[in-house]
C-alpha atoms as a PDB file:
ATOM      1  CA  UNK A   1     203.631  55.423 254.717  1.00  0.00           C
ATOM      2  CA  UNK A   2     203.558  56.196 250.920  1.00  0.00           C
ATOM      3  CA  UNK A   3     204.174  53.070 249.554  1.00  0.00           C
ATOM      4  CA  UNK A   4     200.735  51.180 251.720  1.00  0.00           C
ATOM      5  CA  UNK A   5     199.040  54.501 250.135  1.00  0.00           C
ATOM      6  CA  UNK A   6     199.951  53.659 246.622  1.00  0.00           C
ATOM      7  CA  UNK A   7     199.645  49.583 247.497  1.00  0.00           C
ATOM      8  CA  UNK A   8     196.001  50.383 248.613  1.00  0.00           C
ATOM      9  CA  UNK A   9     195.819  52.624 245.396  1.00  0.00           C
ATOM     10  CA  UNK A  10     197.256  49.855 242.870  1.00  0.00           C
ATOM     11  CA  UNK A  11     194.652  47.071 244.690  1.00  0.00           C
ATOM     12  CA  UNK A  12     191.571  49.321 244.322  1.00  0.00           C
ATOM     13  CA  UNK A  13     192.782  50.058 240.221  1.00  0.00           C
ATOM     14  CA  UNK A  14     192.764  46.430 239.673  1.00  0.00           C
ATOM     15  CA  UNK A  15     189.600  45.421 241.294  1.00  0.00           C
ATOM     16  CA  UNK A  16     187.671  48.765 239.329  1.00  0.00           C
ATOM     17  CA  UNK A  17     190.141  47.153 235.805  1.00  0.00           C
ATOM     18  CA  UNK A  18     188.956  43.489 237.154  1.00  0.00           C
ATOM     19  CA  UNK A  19     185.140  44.802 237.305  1.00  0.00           C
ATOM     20  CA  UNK A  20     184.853  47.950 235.255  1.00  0.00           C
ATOM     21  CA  UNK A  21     181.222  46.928 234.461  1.00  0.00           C
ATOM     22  CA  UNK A  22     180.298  46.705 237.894  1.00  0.00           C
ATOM     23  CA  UNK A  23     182.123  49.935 238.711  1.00  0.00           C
ATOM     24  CA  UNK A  24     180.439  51.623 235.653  1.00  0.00           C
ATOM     25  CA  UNK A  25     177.067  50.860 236.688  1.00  0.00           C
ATOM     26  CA  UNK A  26     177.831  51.607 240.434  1.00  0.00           C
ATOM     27  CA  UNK A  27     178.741  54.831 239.537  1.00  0.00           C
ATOM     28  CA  UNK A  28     176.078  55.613 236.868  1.00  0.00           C
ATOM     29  CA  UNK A  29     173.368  54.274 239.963  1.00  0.00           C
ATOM     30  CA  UNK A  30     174.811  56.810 242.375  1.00  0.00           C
ATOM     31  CA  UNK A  31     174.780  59.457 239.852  1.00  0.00           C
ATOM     32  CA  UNK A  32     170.855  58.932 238.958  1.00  0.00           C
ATOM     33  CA  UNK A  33     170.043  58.476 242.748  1.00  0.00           C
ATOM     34  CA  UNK A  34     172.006  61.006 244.529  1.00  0.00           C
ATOM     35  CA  UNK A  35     174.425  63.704 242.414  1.00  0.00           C
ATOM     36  CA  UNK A  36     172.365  64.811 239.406  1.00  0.00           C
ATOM     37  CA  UNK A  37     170.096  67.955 239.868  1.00  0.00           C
ATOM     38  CA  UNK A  38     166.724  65.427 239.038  1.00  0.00           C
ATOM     39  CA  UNK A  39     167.826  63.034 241.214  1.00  0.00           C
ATOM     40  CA  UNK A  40     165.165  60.334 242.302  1.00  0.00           C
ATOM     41  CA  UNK A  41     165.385  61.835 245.844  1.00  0.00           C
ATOM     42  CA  UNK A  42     163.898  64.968 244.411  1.00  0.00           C
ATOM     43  CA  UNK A  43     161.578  63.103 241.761  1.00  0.00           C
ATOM     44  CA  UNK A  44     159.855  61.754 245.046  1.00  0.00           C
ATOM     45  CA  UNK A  45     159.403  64.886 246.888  1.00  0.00           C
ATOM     46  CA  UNK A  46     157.960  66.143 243.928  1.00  0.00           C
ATOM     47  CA  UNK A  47     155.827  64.179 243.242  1.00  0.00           C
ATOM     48  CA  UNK A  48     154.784  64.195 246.893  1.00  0.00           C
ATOM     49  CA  UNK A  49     153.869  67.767 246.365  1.00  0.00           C
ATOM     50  CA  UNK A  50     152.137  67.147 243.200  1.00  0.00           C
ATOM     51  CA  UNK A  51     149.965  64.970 245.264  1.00  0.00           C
ATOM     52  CA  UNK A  52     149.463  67.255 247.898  1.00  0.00           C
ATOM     53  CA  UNK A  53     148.679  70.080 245.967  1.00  0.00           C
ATOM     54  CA  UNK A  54     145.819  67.928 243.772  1.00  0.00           C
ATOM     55  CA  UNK A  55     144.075  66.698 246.743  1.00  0.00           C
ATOM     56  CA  UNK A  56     144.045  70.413 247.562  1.00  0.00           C
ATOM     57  CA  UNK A  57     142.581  71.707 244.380  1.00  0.00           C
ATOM     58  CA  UNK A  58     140.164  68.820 244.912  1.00  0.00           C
ATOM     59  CA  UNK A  59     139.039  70.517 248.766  1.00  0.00           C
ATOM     60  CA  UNK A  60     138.915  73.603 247.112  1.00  0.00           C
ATOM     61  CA  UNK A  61     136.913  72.952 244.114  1.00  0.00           C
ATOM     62  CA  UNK A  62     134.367  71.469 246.836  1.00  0.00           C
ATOM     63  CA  UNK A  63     134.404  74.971 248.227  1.00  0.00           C
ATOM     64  CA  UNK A  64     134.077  76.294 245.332  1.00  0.00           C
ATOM     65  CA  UNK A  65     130.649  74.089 244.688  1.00  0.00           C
ATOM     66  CA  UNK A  66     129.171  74.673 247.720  1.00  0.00           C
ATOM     67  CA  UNK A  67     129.910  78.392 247.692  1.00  0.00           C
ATOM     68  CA  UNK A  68     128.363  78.804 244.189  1.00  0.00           C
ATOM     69  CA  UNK A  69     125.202  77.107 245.262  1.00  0.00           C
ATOM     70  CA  UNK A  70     125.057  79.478 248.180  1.00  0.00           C
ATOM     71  CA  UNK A  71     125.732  82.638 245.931  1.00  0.00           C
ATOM     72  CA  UNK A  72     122.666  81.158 243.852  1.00  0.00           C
ATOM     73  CA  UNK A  73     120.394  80.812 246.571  1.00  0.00           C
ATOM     74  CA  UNK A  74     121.098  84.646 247.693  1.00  0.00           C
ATOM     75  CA  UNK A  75     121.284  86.068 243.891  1.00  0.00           C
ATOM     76  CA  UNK A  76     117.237  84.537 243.969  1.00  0.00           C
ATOM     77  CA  UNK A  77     116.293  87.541 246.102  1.00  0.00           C
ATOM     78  CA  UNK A  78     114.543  85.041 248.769  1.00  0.00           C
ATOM     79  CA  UNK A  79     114.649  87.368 251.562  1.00  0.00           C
ATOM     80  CA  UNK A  80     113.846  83.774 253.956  1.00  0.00           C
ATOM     81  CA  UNK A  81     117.320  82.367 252.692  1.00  0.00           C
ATOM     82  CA  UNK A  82     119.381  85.766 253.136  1.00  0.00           C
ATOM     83  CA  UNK A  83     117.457  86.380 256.426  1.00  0.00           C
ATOM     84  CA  UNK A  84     118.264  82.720 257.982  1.00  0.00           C
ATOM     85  CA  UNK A  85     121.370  83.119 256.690  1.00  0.00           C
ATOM     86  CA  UNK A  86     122.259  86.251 258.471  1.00  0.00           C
ATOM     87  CA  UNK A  87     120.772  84.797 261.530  1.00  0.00           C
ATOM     88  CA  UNK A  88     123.491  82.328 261.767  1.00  0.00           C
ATOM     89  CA  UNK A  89     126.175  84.884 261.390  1.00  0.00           C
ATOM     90  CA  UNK A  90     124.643  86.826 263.964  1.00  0.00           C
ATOM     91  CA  UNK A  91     123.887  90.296 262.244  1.00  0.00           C
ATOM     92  CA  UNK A  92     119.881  89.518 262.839  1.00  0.00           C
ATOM     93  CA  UNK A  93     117.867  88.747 265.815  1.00  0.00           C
ATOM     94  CA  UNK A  94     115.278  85.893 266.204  1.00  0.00           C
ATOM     95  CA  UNK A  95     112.300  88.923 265.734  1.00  0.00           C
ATOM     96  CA  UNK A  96     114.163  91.054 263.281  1.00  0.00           C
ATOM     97  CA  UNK A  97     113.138  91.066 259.625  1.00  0.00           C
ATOM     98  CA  UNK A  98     115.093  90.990 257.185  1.00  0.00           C
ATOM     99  CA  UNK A  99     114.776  94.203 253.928  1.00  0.00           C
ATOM    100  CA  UNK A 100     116.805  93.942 250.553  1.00  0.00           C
ATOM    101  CA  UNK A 101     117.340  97.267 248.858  1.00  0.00           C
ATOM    102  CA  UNK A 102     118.183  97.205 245.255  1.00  0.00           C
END
């Protein structure tokens, strides 16, 4: 039993002596791809997120636009705007004005 487990041993030794650069750059491949800590497995999910998370700035900085151009239209005390405004959200009625109070 021992001596096929050192025959199969001594064969593998002289096909990694026979092709060392092979086995050398087999090994460094599986140690860029797989074993180090910035592998390319986690390179890729990375950079996944970083994609994720910039079309996601991008949604909110639309947000951001739109909500600063509403802000400006109520900051311009027109009591029409803030009045239709709060008649969407429901807190006025269609005969219901609208009074700001400084």
């Amino acid at each position: 039993m021992r001596t096929k487990f050192f025959e199969k041993i001594k064969v593998v030794l002289k096909w990694i002596r026979n092709h060392k650069y092979m086995f050398v750059t087999v090994v460094f491949l599986a140690i860029i791809l797989v074993i180090d800590d910035n592998n390319m497995i986690s390179h890729m999910k990375n950079r996944a997120l970083i994609d994720e998370l910039t079309n996601e700035i991008k949604s909110m900085e639309m947000d951001s636009a739109a909500t600063q151009t509403k802000l400006r239209l109520y900051t311009e005390n027109d009591s029409d705007v803030i009045g239709d405004e709060a008649r969407k959200r429901g807190l006025l009625k269609a005969g219901e004005d609208a009074f700001i109070i400084k």
